[in-house]
Protein backbone atom coordinates (compact mmCIF):
# COMPACT_ATOMS: atom_id res chain seq x y z
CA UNK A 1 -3.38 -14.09 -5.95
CA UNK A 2 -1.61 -17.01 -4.19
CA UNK A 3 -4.21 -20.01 -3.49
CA UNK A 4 -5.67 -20.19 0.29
CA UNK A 5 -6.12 -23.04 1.83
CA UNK A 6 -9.06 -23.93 4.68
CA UNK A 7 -8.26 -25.63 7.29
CA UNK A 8 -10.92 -26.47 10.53
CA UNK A 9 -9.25 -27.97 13.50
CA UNK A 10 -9.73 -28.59 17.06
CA UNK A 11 -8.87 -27.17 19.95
CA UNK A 12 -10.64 -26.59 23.92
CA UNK A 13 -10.56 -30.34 24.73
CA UNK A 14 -12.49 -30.79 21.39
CA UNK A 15 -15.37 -27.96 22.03
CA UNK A 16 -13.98 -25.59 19.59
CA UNK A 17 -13.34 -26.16 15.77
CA UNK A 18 -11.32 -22.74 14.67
CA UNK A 19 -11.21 -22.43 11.18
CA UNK A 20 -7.73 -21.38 9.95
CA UNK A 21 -7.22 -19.61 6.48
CA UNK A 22 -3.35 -20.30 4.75
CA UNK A 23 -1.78 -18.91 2.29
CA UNK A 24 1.94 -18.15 0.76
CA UNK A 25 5.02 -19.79 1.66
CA UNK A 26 8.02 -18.37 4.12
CA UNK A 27 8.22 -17.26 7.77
CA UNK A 28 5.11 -17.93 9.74
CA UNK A 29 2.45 -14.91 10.66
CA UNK A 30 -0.61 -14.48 12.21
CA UNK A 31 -3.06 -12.09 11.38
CA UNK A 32 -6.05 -12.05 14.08
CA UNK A 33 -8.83 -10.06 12.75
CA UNK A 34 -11.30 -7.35 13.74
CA UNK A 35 -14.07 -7.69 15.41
CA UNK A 36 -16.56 -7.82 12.36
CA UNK A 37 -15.27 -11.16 11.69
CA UNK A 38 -12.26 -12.03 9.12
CA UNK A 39 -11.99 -10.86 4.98
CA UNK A 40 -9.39 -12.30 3.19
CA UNK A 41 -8.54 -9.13 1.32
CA UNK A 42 -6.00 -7.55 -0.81
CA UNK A 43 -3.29 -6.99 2.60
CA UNK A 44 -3.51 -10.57 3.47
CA UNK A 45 -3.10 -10.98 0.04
CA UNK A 46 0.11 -8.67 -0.33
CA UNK A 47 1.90 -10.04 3.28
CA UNK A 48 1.32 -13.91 1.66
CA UNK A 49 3.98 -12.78 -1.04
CA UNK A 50 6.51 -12.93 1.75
CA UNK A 51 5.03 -15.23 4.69
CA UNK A 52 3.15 -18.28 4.86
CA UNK A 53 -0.23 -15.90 6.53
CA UNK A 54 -2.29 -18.09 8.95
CA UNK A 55 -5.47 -15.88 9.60
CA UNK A 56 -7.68 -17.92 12.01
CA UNK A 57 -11.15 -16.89 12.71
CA UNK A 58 -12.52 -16.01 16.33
CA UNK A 59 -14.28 -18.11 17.86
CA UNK A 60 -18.54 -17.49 16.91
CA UNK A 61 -17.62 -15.40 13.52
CA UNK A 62 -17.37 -18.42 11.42
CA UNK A 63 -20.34 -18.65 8.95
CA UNK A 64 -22.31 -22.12 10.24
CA UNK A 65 -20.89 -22.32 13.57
CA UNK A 66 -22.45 -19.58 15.98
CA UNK A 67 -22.40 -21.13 18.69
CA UNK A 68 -18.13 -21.63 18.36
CA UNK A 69 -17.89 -18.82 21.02
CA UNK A 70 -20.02 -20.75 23.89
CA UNK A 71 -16.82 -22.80 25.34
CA UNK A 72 -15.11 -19.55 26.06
CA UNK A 73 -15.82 -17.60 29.31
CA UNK A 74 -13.89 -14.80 29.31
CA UNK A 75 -10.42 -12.95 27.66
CA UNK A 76 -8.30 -15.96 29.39
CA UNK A 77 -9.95 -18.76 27.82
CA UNK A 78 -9.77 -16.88 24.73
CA UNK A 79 -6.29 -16.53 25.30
CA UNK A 80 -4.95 -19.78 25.98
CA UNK A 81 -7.21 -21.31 23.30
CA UNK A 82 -4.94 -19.32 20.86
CA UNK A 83 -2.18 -20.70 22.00
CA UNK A 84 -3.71 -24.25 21.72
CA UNK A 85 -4.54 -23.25 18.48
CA UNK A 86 -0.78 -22.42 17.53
CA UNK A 87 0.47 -26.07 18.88
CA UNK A 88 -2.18 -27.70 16.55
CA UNK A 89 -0.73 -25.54 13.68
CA UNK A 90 2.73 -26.26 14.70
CA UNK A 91 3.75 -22.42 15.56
CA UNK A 92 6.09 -22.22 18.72
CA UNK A 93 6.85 -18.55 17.99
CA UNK A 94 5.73 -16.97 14.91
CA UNK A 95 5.36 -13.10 13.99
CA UNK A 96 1.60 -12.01 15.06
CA UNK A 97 -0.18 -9.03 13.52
CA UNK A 98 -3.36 -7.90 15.13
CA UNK A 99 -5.67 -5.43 13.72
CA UNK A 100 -8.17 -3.75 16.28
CA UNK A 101 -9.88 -6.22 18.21
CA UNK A 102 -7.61 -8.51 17.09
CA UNK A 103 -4.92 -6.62 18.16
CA UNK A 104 -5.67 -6.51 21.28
CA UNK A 105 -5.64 -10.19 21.13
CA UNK A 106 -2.43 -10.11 20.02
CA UNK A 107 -1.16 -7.89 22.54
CA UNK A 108 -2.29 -10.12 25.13
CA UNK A 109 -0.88 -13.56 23.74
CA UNK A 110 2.44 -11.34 24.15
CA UNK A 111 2.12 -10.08 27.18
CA UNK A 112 0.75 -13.51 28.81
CA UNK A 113 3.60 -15.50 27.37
CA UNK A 114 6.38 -13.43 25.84
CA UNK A 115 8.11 -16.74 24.36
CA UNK A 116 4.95 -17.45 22.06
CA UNK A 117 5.09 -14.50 19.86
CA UNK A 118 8.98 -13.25 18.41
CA UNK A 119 7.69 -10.18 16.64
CA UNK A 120 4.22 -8.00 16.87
CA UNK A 121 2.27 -5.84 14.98
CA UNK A 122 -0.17 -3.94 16.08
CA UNK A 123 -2.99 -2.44 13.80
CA UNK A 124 -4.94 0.41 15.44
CA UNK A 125 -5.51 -2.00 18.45
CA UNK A 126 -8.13 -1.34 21.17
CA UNK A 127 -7.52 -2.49 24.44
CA UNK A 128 -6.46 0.29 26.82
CA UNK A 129 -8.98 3.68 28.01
CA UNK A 130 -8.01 6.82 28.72
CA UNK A 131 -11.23 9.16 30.39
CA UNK A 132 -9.97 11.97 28.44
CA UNK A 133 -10.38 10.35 24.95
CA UNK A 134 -12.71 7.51 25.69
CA UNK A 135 -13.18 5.04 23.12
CA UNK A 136 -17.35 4.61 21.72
CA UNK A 137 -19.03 1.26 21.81
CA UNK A 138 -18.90 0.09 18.15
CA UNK A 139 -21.32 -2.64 18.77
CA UNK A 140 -24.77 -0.08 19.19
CA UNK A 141 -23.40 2.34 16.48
CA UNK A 142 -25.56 2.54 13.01
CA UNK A 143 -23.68 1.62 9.68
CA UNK A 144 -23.41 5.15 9.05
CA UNK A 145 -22.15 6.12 12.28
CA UNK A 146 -19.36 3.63 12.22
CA UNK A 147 -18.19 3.88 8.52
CA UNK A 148 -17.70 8.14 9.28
CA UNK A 149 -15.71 7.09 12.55
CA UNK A 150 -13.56 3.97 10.16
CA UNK A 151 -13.11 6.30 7.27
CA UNK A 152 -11.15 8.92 5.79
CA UNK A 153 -13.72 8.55 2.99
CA UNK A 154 -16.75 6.47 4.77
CA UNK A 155 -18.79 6.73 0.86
CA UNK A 156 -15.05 5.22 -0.70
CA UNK A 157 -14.46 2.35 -2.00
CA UNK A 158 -12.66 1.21 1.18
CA UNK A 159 -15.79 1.69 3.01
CA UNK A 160 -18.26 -0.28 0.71
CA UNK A 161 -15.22 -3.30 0.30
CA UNK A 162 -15.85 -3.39 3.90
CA UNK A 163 -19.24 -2.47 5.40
CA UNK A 164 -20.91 -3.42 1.21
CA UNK A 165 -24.07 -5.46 1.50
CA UNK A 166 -25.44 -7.83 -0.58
CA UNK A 167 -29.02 -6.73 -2.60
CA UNK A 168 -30.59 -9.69 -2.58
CA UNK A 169 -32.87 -9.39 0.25
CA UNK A 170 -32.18 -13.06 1.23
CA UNK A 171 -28.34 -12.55 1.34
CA UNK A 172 -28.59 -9.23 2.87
CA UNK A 173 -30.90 -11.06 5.96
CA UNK A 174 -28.01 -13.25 6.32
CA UNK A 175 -25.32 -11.33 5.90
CA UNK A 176 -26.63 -8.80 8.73
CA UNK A 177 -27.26 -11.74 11.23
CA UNK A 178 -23.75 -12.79 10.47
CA UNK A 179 -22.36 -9.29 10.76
CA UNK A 180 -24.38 -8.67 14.28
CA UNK A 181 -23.45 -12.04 15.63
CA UNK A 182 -19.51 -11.46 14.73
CA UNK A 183 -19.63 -8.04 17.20
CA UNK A 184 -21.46 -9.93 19.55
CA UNK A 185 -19.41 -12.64 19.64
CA UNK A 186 -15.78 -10.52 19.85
CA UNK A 187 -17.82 -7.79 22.07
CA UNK A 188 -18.19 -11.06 24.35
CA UNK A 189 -14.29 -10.44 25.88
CA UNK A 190 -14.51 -6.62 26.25
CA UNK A 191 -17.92 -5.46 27.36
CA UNK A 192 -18.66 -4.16 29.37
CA UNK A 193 -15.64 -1.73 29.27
CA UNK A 194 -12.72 -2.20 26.36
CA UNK A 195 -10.18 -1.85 29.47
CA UNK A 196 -9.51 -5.80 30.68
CA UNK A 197 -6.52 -4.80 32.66
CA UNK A 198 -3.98 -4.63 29.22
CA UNK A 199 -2.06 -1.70 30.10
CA UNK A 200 -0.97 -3.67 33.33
CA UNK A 201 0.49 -6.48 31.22
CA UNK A 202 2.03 -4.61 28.19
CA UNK A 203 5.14 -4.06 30.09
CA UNK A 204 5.83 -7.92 29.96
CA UNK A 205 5.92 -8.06 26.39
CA UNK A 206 8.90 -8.69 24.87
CA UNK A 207 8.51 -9.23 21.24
CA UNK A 208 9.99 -5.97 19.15
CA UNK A 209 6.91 -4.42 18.18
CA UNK A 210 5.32 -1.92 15.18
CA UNK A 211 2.30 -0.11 16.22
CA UNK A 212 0.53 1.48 13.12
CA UNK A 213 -1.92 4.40 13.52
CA UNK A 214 -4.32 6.03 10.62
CA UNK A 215 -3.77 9.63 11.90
CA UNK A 216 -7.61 10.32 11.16
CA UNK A 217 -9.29 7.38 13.02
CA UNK A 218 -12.91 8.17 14.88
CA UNK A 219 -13.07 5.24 16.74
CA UNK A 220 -9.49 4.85 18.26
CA UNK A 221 -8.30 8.23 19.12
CA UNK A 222 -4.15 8.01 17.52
CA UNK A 223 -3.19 9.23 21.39
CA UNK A 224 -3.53 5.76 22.08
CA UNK A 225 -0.76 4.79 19.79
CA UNK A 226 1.78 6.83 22.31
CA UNK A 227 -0.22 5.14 25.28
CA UNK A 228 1.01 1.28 23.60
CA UNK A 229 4.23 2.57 22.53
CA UNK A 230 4.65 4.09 26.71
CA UNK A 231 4.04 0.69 27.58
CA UNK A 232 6.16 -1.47 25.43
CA UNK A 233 10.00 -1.31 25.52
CA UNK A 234 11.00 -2.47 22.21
CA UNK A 235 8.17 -0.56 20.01
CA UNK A 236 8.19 2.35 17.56
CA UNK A 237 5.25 4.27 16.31
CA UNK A 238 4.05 4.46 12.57
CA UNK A 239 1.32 6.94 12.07
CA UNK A 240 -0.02 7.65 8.27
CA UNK A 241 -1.63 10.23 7.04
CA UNK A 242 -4.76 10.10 4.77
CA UNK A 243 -5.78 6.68 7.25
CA UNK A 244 -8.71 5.79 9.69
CA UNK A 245 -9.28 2.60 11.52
CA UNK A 246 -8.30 0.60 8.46
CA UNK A 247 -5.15 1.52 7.11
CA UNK A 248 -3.91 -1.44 5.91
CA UNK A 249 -6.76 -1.02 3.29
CA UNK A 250 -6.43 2.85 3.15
CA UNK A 251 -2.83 2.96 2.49
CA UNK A 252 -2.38 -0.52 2.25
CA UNK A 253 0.86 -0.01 -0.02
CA UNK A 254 2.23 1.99 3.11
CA UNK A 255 1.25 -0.24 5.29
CA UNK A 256 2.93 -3.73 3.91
CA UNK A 257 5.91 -1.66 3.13
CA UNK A 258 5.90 -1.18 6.82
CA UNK A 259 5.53 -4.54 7.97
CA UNK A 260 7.67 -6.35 5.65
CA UNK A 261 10.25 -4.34 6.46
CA UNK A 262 10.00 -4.63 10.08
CA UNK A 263 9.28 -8.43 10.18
CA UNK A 264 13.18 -8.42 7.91
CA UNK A 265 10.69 -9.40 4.24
């Protein structure tokens, strides 16, 4: 396990301190998490072997600073504080992956300026609606009702890595709040509707780009990996079987193979 090193800077004319997780040595990436907040897990682990990772935390999901999110408005602000965030870590153009929420992050740092991102990958991203397979508000379904829609297996250990609490009443209390606050805090930039306008901007993205799909995801219908891929000029579809939401955790093996090979590892 390569060592990860914390970094808290400063970015938003000084109102925002992002903290910044980095680890492994080689070409630059950027994961941008989900909207439960960020796990350094076994994937970031795996892609470190190969790139120096940077996996920044949104703004409000860092443990200690809840309030990170306040400076922030709406999506724009959100945006453009990324890319203040890549000039403080020295990044002009550096291979982003996105997974979910974060993806849809990603997409948009793209999309807004095509010359700050040279390749994407795209991780069961929200970010675009269709009325015929609409997407359900994550942020008022129960634990049990999100892990069946995240899940090929939502009793697996994929889904207890993930959605495990602590038993110690006192670290279960806070790990709840923290859990709550991190949807809230993400849910800030798409509620009330997951549709900010994307899918009139993904046709300005110029990055080549990998969009992976678990074929069995409950929460992002895979029809919406065909809707990204309609929209993107340079992108190809991965879908894998025996995947949900999460499949660089369900076939996580599958899932670095795919992006090493496409970011040239």
């Amino acid at each position: 396990m390569p060592a990860t090193d914390t970094r808290t800077l400063s970015t938003w004319g000084d109102s925002i301190h992002p903290r910044v997780h980095v680890a492994g040595d080689g070409p630059p990436l950027v994961f941008l998490h989900g909207a439960a907040g960020l796990v350094w897990d076994e994937f970031l682990d795996d892609l470190s072997q190969s790139f120096t990772v940077y996996a920044p935390e949104h703004p409000g999901t860092t443990p200690g600073d809840p309030d990170g999110v306040k400076p922030l408005d709406d999506l724009w602000d959100l945006v453009l504080s990324y890319y203040e965030l890549f000039d403080r870590l020295g990044l002009e153009s550096p291979a982003v992956v996105g997974h979910s929420f974060g993806g849809m992050v990603a997409a948009e740092l793209a999309a807004t300026n095509p010359d700050r991102v040279s390749r994407l990958v795209l991780l069961n991203p929200i970010g675009l609606w269709r009325d015929d397979t609409p997407v359900p508000n994550y942020m008022v379904l129960t634990p049990e009702q999100l892990a069946e829609r995240l899940f090929v297996d939502p009793q697996g250990p994929v889904a207890t890595q993930v959605l495990g609490m602590p038993e110690d009443p006192d670290q279960l209390a806070d790990a709840m709040i923290q859990f709550t606050w991190s949807l809230a805090c993400t849910g800030k930039f798409v509620w009330p509707t997951f549709d900010r306008g994307l899918h009139k901007r993904l046709h300005r993205i110029t990055a080549p780009t990998l969009i992976v799909w678990g074929h069995r995801d409950g929460l992002v219908n895979p029809v919406y990996a065909e809707e990204f891929a309609s929209r993107i000029a340079d992108s190809r579809v991965e879908v894998l079987e025996n995947a949900a939401h999460m499949p660089q955790l369900e076939q996580r093996e599958q899932t670095v193979n795919l992006v090493n090979g496409f970011l040239g590892a």
